[in-house]
Each structure stands twice: as C-alpha cells, then as structure tokens.
Protein backbone atom coordinates (compact mmCIF):
# COMPACT_ATOMS: atom_id res chain seq x y z
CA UNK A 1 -21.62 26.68 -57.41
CA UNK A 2 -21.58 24.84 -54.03
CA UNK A 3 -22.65 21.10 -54.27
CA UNK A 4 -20.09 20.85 -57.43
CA UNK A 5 -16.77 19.46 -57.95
CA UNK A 6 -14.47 22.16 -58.84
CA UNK A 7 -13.16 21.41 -62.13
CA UNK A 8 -10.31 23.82 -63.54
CA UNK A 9 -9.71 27.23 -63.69
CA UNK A 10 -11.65 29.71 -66.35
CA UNK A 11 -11.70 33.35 -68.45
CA UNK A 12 -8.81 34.33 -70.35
CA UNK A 13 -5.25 33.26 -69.30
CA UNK A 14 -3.74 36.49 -66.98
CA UNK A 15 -0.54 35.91 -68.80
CA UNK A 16 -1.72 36.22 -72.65
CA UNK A 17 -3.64 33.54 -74.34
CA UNK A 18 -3.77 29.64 -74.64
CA UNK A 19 -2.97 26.54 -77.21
CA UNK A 20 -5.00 24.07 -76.93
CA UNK A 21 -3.08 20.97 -77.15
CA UNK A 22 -4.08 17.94 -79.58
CA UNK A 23 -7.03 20.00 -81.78
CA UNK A 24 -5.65 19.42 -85.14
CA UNK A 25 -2.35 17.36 -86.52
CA UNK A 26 -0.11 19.94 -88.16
CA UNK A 27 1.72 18.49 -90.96
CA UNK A 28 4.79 18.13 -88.88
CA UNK A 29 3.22 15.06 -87.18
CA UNK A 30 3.06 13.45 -90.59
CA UNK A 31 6.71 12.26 -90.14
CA UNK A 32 7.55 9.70 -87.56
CA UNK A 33 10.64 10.68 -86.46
CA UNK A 34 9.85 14.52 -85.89
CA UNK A 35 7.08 13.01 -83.87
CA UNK A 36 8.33 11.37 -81.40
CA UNK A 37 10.59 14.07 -80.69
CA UNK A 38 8.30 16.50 -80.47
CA UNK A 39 6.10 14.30 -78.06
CA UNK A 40 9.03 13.57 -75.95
CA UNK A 41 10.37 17.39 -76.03
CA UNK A 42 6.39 18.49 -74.91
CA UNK A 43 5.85 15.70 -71.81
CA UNK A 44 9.13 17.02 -70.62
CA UNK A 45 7.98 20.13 -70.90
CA UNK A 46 4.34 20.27 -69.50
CA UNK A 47 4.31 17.07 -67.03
CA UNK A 48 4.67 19.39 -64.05
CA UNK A 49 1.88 21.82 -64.88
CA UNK A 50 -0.54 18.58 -66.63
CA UNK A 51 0.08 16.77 -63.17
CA UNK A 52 -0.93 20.18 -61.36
CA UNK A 53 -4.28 20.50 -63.71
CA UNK A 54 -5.33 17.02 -63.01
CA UNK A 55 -5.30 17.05 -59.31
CA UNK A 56 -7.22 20.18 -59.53
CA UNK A 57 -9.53 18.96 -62.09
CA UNK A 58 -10.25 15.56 -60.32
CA UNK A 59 -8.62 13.37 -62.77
CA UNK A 60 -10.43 15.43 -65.85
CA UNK A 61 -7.70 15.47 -68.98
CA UNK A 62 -8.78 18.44 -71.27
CA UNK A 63 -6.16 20.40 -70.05
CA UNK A 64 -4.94 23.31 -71.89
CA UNK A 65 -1.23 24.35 -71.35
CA UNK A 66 -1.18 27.92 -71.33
CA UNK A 67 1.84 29.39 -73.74
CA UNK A 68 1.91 33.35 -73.30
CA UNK A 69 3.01 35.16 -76.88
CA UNK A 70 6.01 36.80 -76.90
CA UNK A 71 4.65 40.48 -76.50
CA UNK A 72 3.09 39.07 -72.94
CA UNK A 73 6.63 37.49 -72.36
CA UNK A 74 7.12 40.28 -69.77
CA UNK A 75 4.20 39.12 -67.68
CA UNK A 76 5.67 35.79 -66.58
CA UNK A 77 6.55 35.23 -62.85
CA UNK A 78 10.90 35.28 -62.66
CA UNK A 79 12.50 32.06 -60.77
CA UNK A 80 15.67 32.07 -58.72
CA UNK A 81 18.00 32.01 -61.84
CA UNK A 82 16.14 35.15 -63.71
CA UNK A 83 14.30 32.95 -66.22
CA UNK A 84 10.56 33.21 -67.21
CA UNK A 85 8.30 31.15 -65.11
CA UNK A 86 4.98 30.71 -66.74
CA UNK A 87 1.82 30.43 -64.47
CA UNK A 88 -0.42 27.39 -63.58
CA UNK A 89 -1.93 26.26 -66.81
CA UNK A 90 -5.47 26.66 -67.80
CA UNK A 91 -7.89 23.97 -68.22
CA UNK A 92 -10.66 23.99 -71.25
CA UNK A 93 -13.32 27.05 -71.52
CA UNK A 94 -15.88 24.83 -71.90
CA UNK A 95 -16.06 23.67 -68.40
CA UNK A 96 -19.56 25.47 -66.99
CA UNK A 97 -19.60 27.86 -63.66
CA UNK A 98 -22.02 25.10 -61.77
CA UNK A 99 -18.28 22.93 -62.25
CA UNK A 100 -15.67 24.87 -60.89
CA UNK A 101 -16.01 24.82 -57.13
CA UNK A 102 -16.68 22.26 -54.41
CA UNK A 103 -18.75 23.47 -50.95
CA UNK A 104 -16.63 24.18 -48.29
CA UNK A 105 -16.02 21.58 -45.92
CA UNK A 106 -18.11 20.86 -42.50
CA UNK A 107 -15.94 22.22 -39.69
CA UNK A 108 -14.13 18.88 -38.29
CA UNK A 109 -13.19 20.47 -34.86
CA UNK A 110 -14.08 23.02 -32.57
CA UNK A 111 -14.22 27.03 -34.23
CA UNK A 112 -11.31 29.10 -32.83
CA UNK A 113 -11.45 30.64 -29.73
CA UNK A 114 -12.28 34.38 -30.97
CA UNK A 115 -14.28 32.95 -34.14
CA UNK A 116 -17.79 34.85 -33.07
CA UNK A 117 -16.43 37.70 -33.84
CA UNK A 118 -14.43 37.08 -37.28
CA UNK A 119 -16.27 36.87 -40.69
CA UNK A 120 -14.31 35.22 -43.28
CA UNK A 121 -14.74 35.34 -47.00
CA UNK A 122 -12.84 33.69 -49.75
CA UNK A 123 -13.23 33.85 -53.59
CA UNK A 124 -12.99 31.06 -56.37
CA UNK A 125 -12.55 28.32 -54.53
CA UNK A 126 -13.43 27.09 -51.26
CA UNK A 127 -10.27 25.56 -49.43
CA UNK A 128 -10.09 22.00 -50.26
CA UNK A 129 -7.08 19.29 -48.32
CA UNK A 130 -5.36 21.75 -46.18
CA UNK A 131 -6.07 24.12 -43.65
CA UNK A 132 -7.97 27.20 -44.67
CA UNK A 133 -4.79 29.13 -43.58
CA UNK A 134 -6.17 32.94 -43.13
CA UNK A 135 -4.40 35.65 -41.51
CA UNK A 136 -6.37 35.03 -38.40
CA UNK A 137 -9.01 32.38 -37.12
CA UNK A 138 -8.27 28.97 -36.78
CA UNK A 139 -8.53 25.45 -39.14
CA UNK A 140 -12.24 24.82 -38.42
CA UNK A 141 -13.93 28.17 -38.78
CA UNK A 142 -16.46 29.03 -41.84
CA UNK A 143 -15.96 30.60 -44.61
CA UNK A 144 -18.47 31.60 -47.48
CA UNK A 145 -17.24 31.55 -50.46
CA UNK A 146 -17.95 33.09 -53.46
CA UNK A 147 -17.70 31.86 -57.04
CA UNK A 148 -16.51 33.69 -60.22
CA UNK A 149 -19.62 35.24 -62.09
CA UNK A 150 -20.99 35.68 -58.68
CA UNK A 151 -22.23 39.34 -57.44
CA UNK A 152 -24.21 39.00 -54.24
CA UNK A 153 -24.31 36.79 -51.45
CA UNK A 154 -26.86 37.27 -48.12
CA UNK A 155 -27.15 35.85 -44.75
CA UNK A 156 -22.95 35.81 -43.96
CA UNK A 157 -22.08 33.31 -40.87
CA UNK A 158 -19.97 34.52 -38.59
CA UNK A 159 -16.17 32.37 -38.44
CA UNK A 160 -18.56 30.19 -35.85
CA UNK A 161 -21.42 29.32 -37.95
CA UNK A 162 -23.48 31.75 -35.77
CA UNK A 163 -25.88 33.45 -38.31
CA UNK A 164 -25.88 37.51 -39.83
CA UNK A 165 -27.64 39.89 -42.16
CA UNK A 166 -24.81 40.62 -43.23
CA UNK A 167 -24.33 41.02 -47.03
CA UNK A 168 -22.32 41.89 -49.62
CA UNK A 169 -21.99 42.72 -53.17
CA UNK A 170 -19.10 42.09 -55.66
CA UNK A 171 -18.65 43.94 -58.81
CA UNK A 172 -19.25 42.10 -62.09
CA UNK A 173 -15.72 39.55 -62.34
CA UNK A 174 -15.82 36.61 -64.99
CA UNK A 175 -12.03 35.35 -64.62
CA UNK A 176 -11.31 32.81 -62.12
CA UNK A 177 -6.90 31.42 -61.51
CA UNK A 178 -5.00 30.32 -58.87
CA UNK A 179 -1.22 30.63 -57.36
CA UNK A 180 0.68 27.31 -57.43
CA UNK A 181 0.64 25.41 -54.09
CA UNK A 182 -1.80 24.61 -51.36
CA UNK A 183 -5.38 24.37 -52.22
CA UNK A 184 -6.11 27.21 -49.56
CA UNK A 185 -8.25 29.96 -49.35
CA UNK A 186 -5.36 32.08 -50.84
CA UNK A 187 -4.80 29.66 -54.08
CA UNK A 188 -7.94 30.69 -56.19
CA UNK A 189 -8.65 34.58 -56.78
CA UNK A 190 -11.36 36.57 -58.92
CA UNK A 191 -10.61 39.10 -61.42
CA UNK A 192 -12.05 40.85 -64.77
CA UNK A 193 -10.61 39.92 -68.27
CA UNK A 194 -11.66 43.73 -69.55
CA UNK A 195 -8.40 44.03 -67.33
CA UNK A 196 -9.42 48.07 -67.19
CA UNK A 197 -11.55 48.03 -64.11
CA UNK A 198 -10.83 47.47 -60.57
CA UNK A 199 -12.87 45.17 -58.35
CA UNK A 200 -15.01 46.43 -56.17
CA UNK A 201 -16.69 44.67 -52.40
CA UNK A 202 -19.35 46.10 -50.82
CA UNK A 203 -20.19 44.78 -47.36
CA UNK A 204 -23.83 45.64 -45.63
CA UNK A 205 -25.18 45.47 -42.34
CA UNK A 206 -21.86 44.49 -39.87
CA UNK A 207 -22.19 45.04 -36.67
CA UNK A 208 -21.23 49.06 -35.56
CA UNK A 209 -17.48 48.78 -33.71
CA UNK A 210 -14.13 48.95 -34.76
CA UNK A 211 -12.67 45.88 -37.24
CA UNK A 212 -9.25 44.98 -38.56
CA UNK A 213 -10.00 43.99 -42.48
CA UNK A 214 -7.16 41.14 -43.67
CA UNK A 215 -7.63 41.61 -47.55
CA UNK A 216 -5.59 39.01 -49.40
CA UNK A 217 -4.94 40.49 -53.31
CA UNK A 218 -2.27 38.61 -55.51
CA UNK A 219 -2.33 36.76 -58.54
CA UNK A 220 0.08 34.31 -60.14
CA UNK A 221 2.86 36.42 -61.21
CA UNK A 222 4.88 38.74 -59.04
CA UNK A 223 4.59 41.56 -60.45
CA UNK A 224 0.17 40.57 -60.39
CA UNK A 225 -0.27 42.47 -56.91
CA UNK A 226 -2.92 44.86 -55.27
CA UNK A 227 -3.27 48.36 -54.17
CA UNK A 228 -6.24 48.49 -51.31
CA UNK A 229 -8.71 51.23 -50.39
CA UNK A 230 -11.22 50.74 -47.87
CA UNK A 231 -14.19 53.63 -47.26
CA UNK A 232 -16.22 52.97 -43.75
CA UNK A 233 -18.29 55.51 -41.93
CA UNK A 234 -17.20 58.28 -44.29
CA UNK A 235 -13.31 57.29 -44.08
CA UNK A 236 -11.13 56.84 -46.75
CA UNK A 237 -8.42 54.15 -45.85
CA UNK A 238 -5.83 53.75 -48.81
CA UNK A 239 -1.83 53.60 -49.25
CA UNK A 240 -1.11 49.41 -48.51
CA UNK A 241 -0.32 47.35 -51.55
CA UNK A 242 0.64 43.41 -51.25
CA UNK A 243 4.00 42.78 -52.42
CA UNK A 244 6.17 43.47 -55.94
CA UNK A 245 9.10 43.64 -55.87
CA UNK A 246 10.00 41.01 -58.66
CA UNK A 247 10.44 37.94 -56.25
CA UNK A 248 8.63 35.21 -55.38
CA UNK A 249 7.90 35.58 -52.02
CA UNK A 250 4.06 35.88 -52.74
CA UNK A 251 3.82 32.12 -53.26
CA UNK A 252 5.12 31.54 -49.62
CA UNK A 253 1.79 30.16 -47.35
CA UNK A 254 3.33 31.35 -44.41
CA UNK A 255 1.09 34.63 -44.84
CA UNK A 256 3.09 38.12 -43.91
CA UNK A 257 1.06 41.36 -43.90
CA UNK A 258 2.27 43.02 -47.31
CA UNK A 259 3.61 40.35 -48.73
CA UNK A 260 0.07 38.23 -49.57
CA UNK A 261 -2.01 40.63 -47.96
CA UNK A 262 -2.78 43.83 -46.28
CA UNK A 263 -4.92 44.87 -42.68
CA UNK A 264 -6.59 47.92 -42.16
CA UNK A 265 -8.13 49.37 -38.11
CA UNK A 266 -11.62 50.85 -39.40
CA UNK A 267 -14.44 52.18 -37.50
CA UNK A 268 -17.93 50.68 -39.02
CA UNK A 269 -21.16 52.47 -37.96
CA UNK A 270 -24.78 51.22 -38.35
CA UNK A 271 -26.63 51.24 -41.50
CA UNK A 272 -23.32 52.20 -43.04
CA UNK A 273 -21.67 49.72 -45.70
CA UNK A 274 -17.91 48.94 -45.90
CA UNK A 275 -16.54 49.15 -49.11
CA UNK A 276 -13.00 47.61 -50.29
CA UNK A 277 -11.33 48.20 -53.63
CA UNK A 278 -8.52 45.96 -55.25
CA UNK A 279 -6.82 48.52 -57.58
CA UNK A 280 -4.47 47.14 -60.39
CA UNK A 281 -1.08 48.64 -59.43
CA UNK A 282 1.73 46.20 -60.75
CA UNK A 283 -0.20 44.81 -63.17
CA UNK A 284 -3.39 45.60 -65.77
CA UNK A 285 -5.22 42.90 -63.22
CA UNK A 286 -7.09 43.22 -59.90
CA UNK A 287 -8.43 40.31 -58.09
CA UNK A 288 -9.50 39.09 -54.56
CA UNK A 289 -8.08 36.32 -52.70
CA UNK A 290 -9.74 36.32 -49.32
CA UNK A 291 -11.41 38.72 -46.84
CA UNK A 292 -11.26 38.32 -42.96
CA UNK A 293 -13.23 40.83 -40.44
CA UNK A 294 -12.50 41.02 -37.02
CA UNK A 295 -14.13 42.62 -34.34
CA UNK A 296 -12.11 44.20 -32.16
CA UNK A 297 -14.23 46.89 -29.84
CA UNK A 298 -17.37 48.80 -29.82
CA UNK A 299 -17.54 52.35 -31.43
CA UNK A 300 -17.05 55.22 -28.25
CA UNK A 301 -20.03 57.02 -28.12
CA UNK A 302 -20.21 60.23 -26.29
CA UNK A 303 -23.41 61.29 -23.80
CA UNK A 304 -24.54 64.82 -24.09
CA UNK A 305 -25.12 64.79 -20.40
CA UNK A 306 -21.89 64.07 -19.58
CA UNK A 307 -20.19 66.69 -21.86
CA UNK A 308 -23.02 69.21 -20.50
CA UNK A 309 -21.84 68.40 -16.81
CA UNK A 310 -18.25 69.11 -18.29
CA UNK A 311 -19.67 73.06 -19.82
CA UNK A 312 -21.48 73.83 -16.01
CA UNK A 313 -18.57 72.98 -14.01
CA UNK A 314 -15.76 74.73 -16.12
C-alpha cells in the first residue's frame, strides 16, 4: 500500500515453486568438508540474484532463491548461448501486502508538455530510482499505481496531477514479480496464480474522444507475453500480442511497440467504460505492466440540421 517500503516480490513463483534456503540442516551438512563445498558451490551460484533481492528488499535477507522443478524446466527464460535462465528470485511469503510497495515519488520537475491529456497507470510497483520510462509522457508526470490484491481505485489524476472521476476496476490478481533491470514502471507486473483466467481492466468515466491505449503485458520469461483486447463504445479491438519469439528482447528498456507493449486508436463515448483484457497466449500467465491513455481528438459528432440541409438541396 502507498506510505510502505516495498519489500520483495509475492504469490507463487511464475516459473514452478521455491526452496527456501537455510530452514532445516539436511544431514549432508553434518560433514565439514561436504559443507564448505556446498556453501561455496551455492554463493557462486545465487550471489547475482541474492544481491538483486536485497536492493529490492531494502537490505531485508529472507530471501528465497527460486529453483523451478524439472517438469517447469521449459518455462525458464533462454540466454544468448541456449541455456536455461531462471527468473528474479522470490523473496519470503510472509512479507504482508501493506510491505510491498513504496508511494510514487513527488514530481521533481515540470509534467511533460502534453501531460493534461495522458493518464498513466502502473501495477505492482510504483517506479522507484529511474525514470518512469512509459511509452509516452515525460520523467515527472503521475502515475497511480496499483498494488497486487488491489481491485478498484477512484479519483485517477491526469499525467499532470490535474484531478478526474475517472475509475477503474481490476479483476481479482494475488501474484505480484518483476523483469530484471530498472526499477521502472515496466519492472513489476500483476497476475493470478489460478494461472486459468485472464486479467481483466475496466476503466469508467474518461473523457468522450478518441485515445491511443499503450498497454505494457510481459512477464519474466520470454515466452511469458500478452495477447490484448480492448472493447470501447461497442468496439471490439483485438489481434496485438507483445513479443515471443524465444529471445530476450523483452528485457530491453528502450520500449518498442510489440516488443514490451502494444497501442490501440479507440473511440471512447460518455458514460461508456473501456475495458482491456491481458489474455495468456505464450504462456498459462497474464499480467499487467503499465497502462498509458492519451487523448488525441474529440469524437465527430454529426448535426441533424446540417445533414437535413444536405436531403433539401439534393
């Protein structure tokens, strides 16, 4: 919840399921030698992804390395050479939702120059020690973020801090992971652990006109991508997918459309919600990254008179 440090990552690992390190002494340990190299063969191992969970964590240690079982083995991310590439480790389950996330930062410099008409959501997270890096906007617009377990939020600023009814709803989500590399708002993502459902957003009351939607929609592996549908004003938008095609391109944070996420022209009419669907397609996981909205023109509207003129003088 905002006002918290965030503290680790939570639900079940994406990849398969967890050890915890150091919560009993199998009999192995019992002989010194075999010991130490064992320790020495596991900090060679985990160092990089311990280092990674304790900058995240703020300097908390119960980290939990995550080791996927062999029938998940298939899940892992491939690196350059073909091998397995397992995904940011998980820190302990018993860290509390209030823990996990920090408040967003207050805006350090002006709001970019078309931020009063961009709405900008992000989910798990909020950016922390780098620019919030969106498809659009600049480094000192708002966000609003929302937190895993999390289902509605009201009262939406605008990329400007200028206030909004606008609302939105999130279907129910209790897994919460992020992509190695900056703390941005495309690290963290939301998903479901039933892993047989499909996240749903549901935004209210924006402003009638026409929008380009930026929905980021990856997860931690590359083959953990996105298929996303959009329905506005009775129009179904669907067919755009963010990228897998087994390389690693999706941890790159200079942001391509289709590779970390996907846009979307829609018309949005009054009293009419917009609703966006992350649909599991490489993987049995959707999630949500990030959401941008960006005004772009006013919905056409045609006069009667004008089309009656058009009937009398033909």
């Amino acid at each position: 919840m905002p006002g918290e440090a965030f503290s680790g990552y939570t639900g079940e690992h994406p990849l398969g399921e967890s050890t915890v390190v150091g919560s009993r002494m199998p009999h192995y340990f019992q002989t010194p030698l075999l010991t130490v190299l064992l320790v020495a063969g596991v900090a060679a191992t985990a160092a990089p992804a311990f280092a990674e969970n304790i900058e995240a964590s703020g300097g908390r240690r119960d980290v939990v390395l995550g080791a996927a079982p062999a029938r998940d083995r298939g899940n892992q991310a491939p690196d350059k050479q073909g091998r397995g590439e397992q995904a940011p480790s998980q820190q302990s389950q018993a860290s509390s939702p209030d823990s996990r996330t920090q408040p967003p930062a207050e805006p350090s410099g002006p709001p970019s120059k078309r931020a009063s008409r961009i709405l900008n959501i992000n989910f798990g997270m909020a950016a922390r020690d780098v620019r919030p890096n969106g498809a659009i906007g600049g480094p000192h617009d708002i966000w609003t973020l929302v937190d895993v377990g999390e289902t509605e939020k009201s009262s939406l600023p605008m990329a400007d801090g200028s206030p909004t009814e606008v609302s939105l709803e999130l279907s129910p989500n209790d897994g919460e992971w992020g992509i190695p590399g900056a703390f941005d708002v495309y690290h963290a993502y939301l998903y479901h652990n039933a892993r047989n459902v499909d996240l749903v957003l549901t935004v209210r009351n924006l402003p009638a006109g026409r929008y380009d939607v930026f929905v980021f929609a990856h997860g931690a592996a590359s083959e953990q991508n996105a298929a996303i549908e959009i329905e506005s004003a009775g129009k179904r938008s669907s067919g755009k997918s963010t990228i897998n095609d087994g390389s690693m391109r999706f941890l790159s944070r200079e942001h391509q459309e289709g590779v970390q996420y996907v846009r979307y022209s829609i018309t949005v009419k009054k009293e009419k919600p917009v609703v966006i669907t992350s649909k599991r397609d490489g993987s049995d996981l959707s999630m949500f990254n990030a959401v941008q909205f960006e005004r772009t023109g006013k919905t056409t509207k045609k006069k009667k008179k004008a089309r009656r003129r058009d009937a009398s003088s033909s």
